[in-house]
PDB file of N, CA and C in Angstrom:
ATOM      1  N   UNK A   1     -16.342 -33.235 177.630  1.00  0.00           N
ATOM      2  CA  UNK A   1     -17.347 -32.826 178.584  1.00  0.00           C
ATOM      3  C   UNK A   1     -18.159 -34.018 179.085  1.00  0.00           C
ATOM      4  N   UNK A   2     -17.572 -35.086 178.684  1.00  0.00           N
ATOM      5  CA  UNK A   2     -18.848 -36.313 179.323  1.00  0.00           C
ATOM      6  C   UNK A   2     -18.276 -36.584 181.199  1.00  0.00           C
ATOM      7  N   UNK A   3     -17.549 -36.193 181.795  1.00  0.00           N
ATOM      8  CA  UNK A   3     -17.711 -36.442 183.111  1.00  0.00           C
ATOM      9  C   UNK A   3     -18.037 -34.963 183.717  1.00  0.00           C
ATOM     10  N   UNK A   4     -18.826 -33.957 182.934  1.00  0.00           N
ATOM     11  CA  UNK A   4     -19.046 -32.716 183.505  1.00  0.00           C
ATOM     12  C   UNK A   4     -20.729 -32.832 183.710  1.00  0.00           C
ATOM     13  N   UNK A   5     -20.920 -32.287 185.027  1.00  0.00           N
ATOM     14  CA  UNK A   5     -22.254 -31.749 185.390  1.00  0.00           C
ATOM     15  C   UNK A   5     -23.239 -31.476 184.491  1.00  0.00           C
ATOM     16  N   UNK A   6     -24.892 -32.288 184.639  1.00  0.00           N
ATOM     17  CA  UNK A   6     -26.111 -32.070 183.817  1.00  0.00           C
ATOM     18  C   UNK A   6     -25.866 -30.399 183.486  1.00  0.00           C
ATOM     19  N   UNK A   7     -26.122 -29.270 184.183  1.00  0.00           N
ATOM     20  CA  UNK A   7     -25.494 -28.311 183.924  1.00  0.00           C
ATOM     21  C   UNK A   7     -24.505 -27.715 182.998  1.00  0.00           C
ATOM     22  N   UNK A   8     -23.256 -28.321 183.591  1.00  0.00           N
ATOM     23  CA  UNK A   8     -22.075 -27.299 182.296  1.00  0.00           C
ATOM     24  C   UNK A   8     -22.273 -28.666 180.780  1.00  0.00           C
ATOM     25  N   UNK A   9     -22.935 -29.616 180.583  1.00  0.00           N
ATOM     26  CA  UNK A   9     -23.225 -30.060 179.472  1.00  0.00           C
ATOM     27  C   UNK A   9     -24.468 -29.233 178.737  1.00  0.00           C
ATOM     28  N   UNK A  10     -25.461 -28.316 179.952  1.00  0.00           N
ATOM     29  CA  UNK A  10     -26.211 -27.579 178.783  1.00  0.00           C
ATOM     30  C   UNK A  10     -25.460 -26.297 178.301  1.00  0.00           C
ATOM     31  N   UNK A  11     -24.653 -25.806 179.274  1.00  0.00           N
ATOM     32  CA  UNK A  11     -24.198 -24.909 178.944  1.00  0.00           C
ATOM     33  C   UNK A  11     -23.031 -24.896 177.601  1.00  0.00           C
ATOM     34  N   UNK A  12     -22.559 -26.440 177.907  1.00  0.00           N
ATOM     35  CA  UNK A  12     -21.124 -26.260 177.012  1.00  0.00           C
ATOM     36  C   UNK A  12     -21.796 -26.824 175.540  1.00  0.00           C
ATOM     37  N   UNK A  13     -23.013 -27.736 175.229  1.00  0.00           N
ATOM     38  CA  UNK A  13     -23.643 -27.563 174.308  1.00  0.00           C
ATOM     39  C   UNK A  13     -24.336 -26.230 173.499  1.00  0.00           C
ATOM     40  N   UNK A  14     -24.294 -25.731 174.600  1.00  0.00           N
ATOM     41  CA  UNK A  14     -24.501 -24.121 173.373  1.00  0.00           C
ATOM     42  C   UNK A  14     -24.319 -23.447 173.305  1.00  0.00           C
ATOM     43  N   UNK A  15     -23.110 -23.896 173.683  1.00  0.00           N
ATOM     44  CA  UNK A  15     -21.761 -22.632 173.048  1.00  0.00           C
ATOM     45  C   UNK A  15     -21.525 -23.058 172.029  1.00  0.00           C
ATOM     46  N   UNK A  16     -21.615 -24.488 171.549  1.00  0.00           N
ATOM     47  CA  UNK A  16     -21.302 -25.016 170.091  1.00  0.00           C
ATOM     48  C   UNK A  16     -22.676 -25.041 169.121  1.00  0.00           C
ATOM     49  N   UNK A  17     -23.877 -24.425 169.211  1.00  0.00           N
ATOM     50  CA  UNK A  17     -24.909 -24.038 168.562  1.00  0.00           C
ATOM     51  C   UNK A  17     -25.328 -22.619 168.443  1.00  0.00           C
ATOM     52  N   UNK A  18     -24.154 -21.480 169.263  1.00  0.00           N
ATOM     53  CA  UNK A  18     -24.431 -20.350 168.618  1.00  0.00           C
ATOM     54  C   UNK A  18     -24.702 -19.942 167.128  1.00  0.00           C
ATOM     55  N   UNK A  19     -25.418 -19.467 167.136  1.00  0.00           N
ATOM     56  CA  UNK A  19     -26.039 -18.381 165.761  1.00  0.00           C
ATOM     57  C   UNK A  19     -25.906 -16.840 165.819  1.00  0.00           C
ATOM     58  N   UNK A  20     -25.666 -16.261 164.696  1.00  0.00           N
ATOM     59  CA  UNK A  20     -25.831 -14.591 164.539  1.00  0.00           C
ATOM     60  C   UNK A  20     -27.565 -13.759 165.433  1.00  0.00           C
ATOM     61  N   UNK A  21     -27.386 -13.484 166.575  1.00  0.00           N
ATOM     62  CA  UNK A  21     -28.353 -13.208 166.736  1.00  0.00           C
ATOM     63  C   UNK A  21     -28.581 -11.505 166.282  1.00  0.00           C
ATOM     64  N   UNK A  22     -27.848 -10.588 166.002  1.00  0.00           N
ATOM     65  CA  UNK A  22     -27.741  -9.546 166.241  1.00  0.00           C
ATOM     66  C   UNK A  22     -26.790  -8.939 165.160  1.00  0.00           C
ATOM     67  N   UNK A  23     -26.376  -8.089 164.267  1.00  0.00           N
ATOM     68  CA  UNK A  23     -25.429  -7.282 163.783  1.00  0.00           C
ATOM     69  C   UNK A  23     -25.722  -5.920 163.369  1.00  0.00           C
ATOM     70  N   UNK A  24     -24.894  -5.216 164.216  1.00  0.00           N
ATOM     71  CA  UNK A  24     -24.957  -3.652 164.716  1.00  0.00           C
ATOM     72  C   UNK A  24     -23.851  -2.764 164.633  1.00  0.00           C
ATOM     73  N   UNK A  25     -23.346  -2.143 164.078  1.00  0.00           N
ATOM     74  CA  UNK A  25     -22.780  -1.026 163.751  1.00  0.00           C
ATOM     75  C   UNK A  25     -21.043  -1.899 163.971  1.00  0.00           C
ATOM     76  N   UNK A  26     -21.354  -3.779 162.504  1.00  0.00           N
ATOM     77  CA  UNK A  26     -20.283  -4.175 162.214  1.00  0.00           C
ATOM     78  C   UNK A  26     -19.405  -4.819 163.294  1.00  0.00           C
ATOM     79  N   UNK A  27     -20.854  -4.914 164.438  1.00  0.00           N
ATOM     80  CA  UNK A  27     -20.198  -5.990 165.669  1.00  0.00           C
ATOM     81  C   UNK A  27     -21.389  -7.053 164.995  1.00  0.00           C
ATOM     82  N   UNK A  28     -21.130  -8.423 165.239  1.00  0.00           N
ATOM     83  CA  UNK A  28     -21.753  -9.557 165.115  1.00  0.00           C
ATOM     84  C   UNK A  28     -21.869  -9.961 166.311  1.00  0.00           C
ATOM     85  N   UNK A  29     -23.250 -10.317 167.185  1.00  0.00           N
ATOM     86  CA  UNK A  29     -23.440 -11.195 168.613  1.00  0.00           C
ATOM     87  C   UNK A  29     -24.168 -12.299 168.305  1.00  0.00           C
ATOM     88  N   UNK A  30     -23.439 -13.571 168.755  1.00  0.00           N
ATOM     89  CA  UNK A  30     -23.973 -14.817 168.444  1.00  0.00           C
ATOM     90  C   UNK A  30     -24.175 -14.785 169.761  1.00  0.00           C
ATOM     91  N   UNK A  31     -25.429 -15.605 169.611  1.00  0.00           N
ATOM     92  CA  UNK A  31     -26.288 -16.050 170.979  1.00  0.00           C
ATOM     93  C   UNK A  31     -26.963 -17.747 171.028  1.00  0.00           C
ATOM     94  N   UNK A  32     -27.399 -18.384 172.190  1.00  0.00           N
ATOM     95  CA  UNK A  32     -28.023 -19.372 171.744  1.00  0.00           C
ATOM     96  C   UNK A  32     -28.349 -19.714 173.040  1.00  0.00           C
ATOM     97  N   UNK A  33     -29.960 -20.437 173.425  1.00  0.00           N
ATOM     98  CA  UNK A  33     -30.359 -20.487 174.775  1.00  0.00           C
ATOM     99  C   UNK A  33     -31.142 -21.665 174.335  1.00  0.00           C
ATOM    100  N   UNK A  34     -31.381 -22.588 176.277  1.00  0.00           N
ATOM    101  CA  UNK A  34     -31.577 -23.830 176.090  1.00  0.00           C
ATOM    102  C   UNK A  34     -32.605 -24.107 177.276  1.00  0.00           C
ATOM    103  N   UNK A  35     -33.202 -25.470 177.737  1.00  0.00           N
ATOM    104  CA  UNK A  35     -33.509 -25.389 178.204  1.00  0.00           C
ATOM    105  C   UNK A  35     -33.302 -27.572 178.818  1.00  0.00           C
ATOM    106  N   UNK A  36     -32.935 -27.644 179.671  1.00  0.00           N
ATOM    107  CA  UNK A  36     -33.066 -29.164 179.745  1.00  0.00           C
ATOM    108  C   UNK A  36     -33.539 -29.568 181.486  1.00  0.00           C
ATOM    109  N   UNK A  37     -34.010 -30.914 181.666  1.00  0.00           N
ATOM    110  CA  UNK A  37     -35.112 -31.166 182.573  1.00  0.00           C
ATOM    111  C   UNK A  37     -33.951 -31.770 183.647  1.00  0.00           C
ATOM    112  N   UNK A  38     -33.992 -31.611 184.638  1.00  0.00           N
ATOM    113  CA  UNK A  38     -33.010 -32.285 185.667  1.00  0.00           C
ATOM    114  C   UNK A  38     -33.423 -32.561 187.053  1.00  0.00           C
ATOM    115  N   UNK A  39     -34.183 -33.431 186.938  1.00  0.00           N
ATOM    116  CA  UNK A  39     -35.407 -34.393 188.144  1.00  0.00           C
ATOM    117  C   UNK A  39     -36.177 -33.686 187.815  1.00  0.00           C
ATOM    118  N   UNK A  40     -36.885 -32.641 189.346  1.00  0.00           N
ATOM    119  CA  UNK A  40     -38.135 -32.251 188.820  1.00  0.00           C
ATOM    120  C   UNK A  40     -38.302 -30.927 188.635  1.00  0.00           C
ATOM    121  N   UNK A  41     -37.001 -30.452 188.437  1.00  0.00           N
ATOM    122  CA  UNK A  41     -36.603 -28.909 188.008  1.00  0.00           C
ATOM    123  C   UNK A  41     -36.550 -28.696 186.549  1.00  0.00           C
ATOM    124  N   UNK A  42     -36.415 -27.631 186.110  1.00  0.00           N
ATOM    125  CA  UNK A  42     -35.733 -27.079 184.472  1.00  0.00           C
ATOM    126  C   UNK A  42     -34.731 -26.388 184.882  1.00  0.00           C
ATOM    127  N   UNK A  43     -33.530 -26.656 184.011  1.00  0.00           N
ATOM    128  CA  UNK A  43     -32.533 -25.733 184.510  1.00  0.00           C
ATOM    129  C   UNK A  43     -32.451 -24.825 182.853  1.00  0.00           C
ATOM    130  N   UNK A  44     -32.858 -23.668 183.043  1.00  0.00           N
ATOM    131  CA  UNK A  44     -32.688 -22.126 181.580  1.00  0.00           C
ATOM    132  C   UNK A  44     -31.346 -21.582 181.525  1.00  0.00           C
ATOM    133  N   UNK A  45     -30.695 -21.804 180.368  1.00  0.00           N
ATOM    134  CA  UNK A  45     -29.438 -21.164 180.456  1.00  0.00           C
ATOM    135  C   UNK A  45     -29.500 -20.292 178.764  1.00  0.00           C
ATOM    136  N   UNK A  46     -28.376 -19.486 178.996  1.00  0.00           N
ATOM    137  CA  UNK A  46     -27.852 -18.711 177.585  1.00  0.00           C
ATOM    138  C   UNK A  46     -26.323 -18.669 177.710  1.00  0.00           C
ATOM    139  N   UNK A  47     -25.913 -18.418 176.155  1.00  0.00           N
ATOM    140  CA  UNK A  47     -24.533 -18.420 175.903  1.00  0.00           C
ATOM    141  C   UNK A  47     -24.782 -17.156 175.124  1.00  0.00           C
ATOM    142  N   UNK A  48     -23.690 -16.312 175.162  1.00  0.00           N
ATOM    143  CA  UNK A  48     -23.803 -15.111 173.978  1.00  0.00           C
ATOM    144  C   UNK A  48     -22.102 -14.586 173.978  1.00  0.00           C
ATOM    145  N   UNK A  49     -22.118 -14.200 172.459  1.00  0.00           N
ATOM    146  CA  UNK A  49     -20.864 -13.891 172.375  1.00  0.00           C
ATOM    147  C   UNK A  49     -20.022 -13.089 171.252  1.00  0.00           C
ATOM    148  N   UNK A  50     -20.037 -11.437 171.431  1.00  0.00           N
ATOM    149  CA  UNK A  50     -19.167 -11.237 169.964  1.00  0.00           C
ATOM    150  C   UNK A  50     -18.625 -11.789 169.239  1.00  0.00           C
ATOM    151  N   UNK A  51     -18.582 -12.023 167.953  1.00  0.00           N
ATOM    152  CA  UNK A  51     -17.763 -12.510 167.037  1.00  0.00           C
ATOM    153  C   UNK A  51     -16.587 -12.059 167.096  1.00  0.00           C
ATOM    154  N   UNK A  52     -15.426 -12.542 167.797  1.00  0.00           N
ATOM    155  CA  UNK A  52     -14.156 -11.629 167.925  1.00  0.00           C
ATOM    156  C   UNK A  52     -13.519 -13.226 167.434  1.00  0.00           C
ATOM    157  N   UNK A  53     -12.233 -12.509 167.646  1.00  0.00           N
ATOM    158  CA  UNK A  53     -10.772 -14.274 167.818  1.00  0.00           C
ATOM    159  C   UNK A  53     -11.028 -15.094 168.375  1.00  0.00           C
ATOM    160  N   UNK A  54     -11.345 -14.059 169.698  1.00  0.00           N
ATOM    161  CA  UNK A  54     -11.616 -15.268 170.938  1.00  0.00           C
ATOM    162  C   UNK A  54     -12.723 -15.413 171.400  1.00  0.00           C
ATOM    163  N   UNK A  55     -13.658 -15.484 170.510  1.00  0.00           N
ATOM    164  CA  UNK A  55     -14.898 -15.992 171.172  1.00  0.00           C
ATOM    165  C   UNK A  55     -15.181 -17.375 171.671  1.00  0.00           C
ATOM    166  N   UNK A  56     -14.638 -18.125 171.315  1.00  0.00           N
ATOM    167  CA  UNK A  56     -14.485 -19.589 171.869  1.00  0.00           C
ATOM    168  C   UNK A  56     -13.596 -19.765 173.223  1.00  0.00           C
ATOM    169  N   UNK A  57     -12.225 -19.138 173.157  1.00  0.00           N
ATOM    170  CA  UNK A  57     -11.707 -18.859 174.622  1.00  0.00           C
ATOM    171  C   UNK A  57     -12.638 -18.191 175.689  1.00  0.00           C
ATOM    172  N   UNK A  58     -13.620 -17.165 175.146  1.00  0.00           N
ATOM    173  CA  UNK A  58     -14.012 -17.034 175.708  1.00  0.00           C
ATOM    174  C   UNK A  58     -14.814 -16.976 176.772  1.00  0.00           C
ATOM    175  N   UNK A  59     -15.827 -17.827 176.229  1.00  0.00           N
ATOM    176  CA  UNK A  59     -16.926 -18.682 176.145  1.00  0.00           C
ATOM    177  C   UNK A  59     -16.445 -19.850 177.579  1.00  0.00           C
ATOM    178  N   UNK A  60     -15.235 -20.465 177.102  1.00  0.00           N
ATOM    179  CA  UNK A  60     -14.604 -21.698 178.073  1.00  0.00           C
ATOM    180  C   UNK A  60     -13.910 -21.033 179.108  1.00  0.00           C
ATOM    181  N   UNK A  61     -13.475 -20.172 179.371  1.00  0.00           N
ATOM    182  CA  UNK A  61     -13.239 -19.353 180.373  1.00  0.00           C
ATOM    183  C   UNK A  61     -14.943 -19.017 181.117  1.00  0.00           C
ATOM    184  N   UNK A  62     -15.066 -18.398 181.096  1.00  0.00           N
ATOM    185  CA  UNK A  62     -16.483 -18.333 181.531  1.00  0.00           C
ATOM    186  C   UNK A  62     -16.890 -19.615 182.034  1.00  0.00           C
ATOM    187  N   UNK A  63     -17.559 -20.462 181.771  1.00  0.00           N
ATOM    188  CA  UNK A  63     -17.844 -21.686 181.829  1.00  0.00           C
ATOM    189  C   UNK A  63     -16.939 -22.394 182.732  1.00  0.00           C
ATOM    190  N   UNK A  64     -15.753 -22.456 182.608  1.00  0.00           N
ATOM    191  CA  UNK A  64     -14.853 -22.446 184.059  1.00  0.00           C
ATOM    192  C   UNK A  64     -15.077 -21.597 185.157  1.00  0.00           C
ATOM    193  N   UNK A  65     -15.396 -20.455 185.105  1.00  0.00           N
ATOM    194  CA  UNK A  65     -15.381 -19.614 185.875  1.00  0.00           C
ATOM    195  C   UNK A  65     -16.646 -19.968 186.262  1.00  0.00           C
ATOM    196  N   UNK A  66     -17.812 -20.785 186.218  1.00  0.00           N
ATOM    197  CA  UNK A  66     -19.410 -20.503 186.110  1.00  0.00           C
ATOM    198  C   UNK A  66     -19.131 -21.779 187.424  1.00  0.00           C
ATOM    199  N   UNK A  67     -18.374 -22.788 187.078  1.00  0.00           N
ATOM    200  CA  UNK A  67     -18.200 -24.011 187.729  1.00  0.00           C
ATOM    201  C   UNK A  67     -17.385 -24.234 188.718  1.00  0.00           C
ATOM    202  N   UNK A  68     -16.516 -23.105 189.046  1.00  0.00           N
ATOM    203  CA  UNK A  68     -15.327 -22.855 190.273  1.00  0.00           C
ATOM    204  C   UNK A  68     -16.421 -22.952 191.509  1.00  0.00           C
ATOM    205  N   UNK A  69     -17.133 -22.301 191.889  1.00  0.00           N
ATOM    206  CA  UNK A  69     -17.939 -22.509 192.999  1.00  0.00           C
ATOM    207  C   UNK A  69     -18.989 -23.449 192.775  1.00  0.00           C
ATOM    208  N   UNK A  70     -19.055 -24.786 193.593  1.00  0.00           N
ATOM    209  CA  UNK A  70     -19.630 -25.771 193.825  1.00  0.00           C
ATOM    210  C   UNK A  70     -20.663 -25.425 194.573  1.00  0.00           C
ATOM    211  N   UNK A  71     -20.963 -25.028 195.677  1.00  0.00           N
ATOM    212  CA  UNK A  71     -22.059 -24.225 196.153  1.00  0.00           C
ATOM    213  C   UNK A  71     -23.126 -23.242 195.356  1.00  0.00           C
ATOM    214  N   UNK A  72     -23.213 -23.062 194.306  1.00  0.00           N
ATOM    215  CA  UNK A  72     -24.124 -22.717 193.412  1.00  0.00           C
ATOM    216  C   UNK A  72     -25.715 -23.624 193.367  1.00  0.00           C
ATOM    217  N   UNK A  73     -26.782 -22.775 193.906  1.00  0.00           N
ATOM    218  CA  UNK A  73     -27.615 -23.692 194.378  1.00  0.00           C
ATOM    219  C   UNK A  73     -28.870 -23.254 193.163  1.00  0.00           C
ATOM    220  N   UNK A  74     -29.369 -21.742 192.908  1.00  0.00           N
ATOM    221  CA  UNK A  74     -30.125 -21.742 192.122  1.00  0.00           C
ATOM    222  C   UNK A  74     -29.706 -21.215 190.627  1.00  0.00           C
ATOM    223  N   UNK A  75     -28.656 -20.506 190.749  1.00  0.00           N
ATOM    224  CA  UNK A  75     -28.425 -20.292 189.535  1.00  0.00           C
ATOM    225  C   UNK A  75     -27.017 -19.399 189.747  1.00  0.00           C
ATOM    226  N   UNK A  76     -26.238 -18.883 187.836  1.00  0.00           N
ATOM    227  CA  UNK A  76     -25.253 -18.364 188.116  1.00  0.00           C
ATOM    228  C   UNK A  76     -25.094 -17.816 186.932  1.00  0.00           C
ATOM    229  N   UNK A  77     -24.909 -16.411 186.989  1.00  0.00           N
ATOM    230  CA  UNK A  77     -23.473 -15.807 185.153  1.00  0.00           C
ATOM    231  C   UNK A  77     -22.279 -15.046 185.692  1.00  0.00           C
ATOM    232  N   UNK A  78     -21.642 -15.303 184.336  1.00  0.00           N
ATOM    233  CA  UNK A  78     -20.610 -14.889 184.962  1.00  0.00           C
ATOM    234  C   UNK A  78     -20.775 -13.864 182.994  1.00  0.00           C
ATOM    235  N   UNK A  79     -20.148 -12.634 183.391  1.00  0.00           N
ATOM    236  CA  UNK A  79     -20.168 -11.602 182.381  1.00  0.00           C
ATOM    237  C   UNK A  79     -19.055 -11.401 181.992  1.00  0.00           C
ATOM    238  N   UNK A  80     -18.293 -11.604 180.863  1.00  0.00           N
ATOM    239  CA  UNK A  80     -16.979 -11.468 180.614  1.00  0.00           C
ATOM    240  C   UNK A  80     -16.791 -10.382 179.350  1.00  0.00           C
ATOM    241  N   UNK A  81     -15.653  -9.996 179.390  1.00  0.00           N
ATOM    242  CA  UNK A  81     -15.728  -8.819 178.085  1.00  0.00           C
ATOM    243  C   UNK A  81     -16.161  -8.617 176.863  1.00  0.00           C
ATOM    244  N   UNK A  82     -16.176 -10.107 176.436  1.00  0.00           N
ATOM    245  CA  UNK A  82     -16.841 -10.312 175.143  1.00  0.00           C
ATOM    246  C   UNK A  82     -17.850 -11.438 174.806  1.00  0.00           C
ATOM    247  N   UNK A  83     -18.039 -11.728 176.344  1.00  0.00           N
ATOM    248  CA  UNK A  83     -19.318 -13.052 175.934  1.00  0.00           C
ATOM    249  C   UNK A  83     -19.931 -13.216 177.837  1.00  0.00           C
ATOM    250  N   UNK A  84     -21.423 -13.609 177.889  1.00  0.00           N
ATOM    251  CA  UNK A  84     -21.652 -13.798 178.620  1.00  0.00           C
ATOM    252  C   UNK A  84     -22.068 -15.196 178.754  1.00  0.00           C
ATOM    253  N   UNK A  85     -22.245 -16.065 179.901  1.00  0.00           N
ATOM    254  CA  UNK A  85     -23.313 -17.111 180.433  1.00  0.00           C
ATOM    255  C   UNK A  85     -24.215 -17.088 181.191  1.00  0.00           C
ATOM    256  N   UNK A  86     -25.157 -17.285 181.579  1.00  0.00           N
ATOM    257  CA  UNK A  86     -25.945 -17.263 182.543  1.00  0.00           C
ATOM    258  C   UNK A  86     -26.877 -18.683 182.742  1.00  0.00           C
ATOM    259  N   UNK A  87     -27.008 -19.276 183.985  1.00  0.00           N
ATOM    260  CA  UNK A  87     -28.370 -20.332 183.966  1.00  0.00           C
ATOM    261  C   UNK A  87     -29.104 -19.764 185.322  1.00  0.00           C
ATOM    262  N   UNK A  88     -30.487 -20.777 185.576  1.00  0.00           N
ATOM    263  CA  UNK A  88     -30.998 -20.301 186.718  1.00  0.00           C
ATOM    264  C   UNK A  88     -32.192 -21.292 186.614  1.00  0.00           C
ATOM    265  N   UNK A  89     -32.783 -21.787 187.341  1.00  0.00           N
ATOM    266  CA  UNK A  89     -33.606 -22.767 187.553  1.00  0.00           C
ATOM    267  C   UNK A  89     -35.161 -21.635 187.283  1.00  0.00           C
ATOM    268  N   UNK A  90     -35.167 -20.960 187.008  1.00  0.00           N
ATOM    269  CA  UNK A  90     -36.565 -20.372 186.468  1.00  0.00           C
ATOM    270  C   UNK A  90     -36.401 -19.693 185.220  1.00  0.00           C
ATOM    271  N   UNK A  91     -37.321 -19.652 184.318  1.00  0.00           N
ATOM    272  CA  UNK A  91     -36.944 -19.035 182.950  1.00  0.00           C
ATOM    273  C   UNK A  91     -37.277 -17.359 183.322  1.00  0.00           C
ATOM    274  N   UNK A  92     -35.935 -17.036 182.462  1.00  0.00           N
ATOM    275  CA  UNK A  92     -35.573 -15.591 182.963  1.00  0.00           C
ATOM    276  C   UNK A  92     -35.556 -14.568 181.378  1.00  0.00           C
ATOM    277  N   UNK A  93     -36.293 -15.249 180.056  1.00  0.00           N
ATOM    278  CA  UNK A  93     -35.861 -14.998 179.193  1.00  0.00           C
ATOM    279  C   UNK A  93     -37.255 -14.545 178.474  1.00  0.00           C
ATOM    280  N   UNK A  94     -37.784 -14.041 177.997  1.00  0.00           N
ATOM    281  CA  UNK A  94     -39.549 -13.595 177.516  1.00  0.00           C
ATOM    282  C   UNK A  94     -38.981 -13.910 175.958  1.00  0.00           C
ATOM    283  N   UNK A  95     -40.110 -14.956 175.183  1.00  0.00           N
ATOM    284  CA  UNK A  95     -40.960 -15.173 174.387  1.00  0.00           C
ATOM    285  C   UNK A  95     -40.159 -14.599 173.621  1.00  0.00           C
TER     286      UNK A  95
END
């Protein structure tokens, strides 16, 4: 990931710092949210993701999919079956 966008480096950093945020009726959801400075913006992102096989495919699919459109100006998620992403230049996440 070192020739990838200030962006998919916050994003693809925490996908590799998920934690158990959640376990509910023997599903496990790892989650993990960030926040990093890029000029004179903040760009807020989250990673989240069942504990399945493919939660790591998953995750990088997404994240490909987040980065296919270059025209992405304030923000973007993309929701996939077993894991989501999301960023957005304003914090979208409460306390």
């Amino acid at each position: 990931m070192q020739n990838c966008s200030p962006r998919g480096q916050l994003i693809f950093s925490l996908s590799l710092t998920l934690k158990v945020k959640k376990i509910t009726k023997g599903r496990i959801l790892l989650y993990a949210a960030g926040e990093k400075k890029l000029g004179k913006n903040k760009l807020y992102a989250t990673v989240q993701c069942q504990l399945t096989i493919d939660c790591k495919s998953c995750l990088a699919w997404s994240i490909t999919k987040l980065f296919k459109n270059v025209n992405i100006k304030q923000g973007a998620r993309v929701l996939g079956t077993n894991c989501n992403v999301r960023y957005e230049l304003y914090p979208f996440l409460r306390s």
